[in-house]
C-alpha atoms as a PDB file:
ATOM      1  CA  UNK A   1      -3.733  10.253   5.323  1.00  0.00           C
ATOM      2  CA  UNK A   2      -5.665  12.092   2.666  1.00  0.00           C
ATOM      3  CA  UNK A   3      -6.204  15.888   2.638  1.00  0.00           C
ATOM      4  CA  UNK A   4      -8.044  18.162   0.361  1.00  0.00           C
ATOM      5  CA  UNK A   5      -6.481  20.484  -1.774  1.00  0.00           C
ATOM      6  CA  UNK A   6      -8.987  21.729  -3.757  1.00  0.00           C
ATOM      7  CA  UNK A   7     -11.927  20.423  -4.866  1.00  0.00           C
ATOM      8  CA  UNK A   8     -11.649  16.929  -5.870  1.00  0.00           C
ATOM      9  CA  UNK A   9      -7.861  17.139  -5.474  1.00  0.00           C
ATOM     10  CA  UNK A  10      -6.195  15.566  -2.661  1.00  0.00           C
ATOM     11  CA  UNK A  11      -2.841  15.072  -1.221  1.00  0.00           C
ATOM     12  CA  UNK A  12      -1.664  11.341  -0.401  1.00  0.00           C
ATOM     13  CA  UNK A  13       0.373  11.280   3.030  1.00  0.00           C
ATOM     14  CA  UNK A  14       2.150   8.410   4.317  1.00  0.00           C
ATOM     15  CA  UNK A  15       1.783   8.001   8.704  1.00  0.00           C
ATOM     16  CA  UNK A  16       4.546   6.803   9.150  1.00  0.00           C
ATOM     17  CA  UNK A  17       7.414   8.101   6.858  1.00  0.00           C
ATOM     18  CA  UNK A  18       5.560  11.531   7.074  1.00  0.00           C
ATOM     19  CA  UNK A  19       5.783  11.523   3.296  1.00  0.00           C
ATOM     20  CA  UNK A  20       3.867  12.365   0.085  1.00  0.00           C
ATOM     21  CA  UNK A  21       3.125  10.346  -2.589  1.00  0.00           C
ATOM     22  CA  UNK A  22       4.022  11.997  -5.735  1.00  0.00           C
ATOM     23  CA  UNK A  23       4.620  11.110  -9.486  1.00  0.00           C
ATOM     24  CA  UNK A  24       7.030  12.458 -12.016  1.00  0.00           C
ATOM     25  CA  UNK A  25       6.974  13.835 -15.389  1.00  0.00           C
ATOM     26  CA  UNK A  26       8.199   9.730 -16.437  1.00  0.00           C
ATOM     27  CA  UNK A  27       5.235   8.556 -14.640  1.00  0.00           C
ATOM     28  CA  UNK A  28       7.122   6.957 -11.824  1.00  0.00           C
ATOM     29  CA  UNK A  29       5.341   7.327  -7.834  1.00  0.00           C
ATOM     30  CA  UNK A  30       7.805   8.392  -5.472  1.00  0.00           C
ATOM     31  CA  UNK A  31       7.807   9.767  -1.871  1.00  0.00           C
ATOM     32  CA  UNK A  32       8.447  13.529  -1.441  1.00  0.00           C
ATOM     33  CA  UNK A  33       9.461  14.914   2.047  1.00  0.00           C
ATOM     34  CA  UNK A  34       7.793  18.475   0.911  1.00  0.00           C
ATOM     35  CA  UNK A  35       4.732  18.857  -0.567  1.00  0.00           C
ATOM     36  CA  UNK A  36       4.794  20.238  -4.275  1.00  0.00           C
ATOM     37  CA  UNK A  37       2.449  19.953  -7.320  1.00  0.00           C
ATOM     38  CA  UNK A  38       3.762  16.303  -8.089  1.00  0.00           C
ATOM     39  CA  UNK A  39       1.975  15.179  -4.916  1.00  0.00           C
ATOM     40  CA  UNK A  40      -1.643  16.456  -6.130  1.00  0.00           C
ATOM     41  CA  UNK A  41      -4.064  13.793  -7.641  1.00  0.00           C
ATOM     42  CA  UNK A  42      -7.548  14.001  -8.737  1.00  0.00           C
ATOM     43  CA  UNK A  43      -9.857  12.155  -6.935  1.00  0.00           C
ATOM     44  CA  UNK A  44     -12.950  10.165  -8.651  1.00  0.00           C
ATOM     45  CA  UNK A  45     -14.940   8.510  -6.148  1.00  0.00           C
ATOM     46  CA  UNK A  46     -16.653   5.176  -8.818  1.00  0.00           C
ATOM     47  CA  UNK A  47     -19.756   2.947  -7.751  1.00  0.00           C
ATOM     48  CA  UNK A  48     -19.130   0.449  -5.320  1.00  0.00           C
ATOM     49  CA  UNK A  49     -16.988   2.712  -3.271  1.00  0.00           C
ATOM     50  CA  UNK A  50     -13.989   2.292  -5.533  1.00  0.00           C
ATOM     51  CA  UNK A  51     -11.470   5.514  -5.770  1.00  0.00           C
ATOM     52  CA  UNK A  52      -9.006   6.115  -8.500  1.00  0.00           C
ATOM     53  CA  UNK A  53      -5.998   8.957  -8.238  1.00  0.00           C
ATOM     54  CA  UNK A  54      -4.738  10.297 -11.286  1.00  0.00           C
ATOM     55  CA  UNK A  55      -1.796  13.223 -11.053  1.00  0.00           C
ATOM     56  CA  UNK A  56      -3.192  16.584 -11.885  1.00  0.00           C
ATOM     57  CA  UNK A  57      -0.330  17.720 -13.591  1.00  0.00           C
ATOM     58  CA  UNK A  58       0.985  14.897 -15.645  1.00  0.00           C
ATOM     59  CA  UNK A  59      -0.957  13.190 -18.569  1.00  0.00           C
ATOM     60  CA  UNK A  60      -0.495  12.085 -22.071  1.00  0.00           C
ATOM     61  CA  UNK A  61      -1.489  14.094 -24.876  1.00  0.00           C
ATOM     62  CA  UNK A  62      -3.214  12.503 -28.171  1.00  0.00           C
ATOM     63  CA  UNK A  63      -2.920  14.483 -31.119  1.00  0.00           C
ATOM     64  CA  UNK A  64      -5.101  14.836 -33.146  1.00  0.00           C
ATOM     65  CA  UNK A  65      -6.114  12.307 -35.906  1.00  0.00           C
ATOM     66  CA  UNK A  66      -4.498  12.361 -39.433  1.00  0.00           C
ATOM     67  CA  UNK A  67      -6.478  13.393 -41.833  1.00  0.00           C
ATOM     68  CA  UNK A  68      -9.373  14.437 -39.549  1.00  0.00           C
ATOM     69  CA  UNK A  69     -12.028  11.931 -40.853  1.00  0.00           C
ATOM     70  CA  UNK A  70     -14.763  10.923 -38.936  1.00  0.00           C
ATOM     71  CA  UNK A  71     -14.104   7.488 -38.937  1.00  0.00           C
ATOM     72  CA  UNK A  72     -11.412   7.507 -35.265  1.00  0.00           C
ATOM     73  CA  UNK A  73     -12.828   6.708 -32.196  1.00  0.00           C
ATOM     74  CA  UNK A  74     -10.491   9.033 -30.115  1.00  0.00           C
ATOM     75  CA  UNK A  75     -11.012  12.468 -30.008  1.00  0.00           C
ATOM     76  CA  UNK A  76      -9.420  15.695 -31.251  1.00  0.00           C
ATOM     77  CA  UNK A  77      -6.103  16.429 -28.800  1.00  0.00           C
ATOM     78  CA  UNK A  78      -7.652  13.961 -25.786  1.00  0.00           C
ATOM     79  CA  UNK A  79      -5.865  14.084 -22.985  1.00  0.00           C
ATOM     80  CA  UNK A  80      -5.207  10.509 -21.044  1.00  0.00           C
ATOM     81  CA  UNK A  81      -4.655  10.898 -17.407  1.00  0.00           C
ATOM     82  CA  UNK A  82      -1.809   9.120 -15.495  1.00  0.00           C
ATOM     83  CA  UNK A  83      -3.532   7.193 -12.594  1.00  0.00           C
ATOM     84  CA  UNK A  84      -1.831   5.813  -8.870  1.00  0.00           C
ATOM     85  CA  UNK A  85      -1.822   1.751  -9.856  1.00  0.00           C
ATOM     86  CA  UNK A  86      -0.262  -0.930  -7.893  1.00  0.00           C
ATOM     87  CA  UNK A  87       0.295  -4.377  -9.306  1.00  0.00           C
ATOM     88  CA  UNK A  88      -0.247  -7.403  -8.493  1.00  0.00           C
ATOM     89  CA  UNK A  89       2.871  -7.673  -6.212  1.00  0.00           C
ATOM     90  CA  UNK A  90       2.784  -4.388  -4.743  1.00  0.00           C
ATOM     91  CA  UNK A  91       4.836  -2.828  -7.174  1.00  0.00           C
ATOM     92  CA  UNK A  92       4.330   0.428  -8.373  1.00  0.00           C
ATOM     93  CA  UNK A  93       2.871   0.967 -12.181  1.00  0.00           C
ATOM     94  CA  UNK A  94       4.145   3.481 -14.635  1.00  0.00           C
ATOM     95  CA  UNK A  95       1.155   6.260 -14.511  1.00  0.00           C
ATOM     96  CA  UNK A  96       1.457   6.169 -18.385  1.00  0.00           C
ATOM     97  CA  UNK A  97       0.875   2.514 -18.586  1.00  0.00           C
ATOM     98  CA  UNK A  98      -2.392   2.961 -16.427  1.00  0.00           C
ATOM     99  CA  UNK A  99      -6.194   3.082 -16.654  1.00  0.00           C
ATOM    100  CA  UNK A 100      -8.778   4.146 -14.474  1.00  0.00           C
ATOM    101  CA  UNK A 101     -10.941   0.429 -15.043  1.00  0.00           C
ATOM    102  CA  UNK A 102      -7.891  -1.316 -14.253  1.00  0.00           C
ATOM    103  CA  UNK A 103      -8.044  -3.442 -11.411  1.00  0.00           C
ATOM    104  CA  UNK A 104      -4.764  -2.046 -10.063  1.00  0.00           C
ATOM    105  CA  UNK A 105      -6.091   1.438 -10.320  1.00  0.00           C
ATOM    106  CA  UNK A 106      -8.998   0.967  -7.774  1.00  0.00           C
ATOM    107  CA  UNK A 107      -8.331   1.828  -4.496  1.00  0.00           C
ATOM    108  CA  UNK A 108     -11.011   0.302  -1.413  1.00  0.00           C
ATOM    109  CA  UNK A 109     -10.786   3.771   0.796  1.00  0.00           C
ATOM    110  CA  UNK A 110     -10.038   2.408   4.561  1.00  0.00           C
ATOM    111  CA  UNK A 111     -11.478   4.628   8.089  1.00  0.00           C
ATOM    112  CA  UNK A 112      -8.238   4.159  10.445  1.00  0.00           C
ATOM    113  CA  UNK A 113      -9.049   4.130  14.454  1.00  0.00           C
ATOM    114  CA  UNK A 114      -6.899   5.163  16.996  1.00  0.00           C
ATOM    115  CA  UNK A 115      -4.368   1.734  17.293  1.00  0.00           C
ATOM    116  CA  UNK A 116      -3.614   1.645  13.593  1.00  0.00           C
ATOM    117  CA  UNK A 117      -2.271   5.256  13.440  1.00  0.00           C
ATOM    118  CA  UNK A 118       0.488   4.385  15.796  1.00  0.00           C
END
């Protein structure tokens, strides 16, 4: 279940265990029985109905370049976010170790009926 926190922020509930997903300041998803601001994630909706969730809070921080020259692609201070990723055996991904192209970071959003919320 996915509810709006603000806008483009969501909260990630599971049906069953009545939990949310969260990550941590390592990068690591867990489930939290109360919702805090580990269980927020930015939603970006891509083209061909792909979603990515990256934590609001947590993200790596890029200094900035020695020497300042012109000549680095990344920019001044650039923040990289930490995005939900599942690999290729269901296992949870380190958020650090993430990107939002990744295949494992796209997420095929899913309308639920009646019989498969029981």
């Amino acid at each position: 279940e996915i509810t709006a926190v603000d806008v483009g922020v969501v909260a990630i509930k599971g049906l069953l265990s009545g939990r949310y997903l969260a990550m941590n300041d390592k990068g690591r998803l867990y489930a939290s029985e109360v919702f805090n601001k580990e269980c927020e994630f930015v939603e970006r909706i891509h083209e061909l109905g792909y979603n990515t969730y990256a934590s609001r809070h947590h993200s790596t921080e890029h200094p900035a370049a020695p020497g300042g020259g012109g000549s680095s692609k990344r920019r001044a201070s650039a923040k990289r976010q930490w995005y939900v990723s599942i690999n290729g055996k269901g296992r949870p991904r380190r958020g650090f170790k993430t990107r939002s192209t990744d295949k494992a970071s796209l997420f095929l959003p899913r309308v639920l009926g009646n019989k498969d919320q029981s």
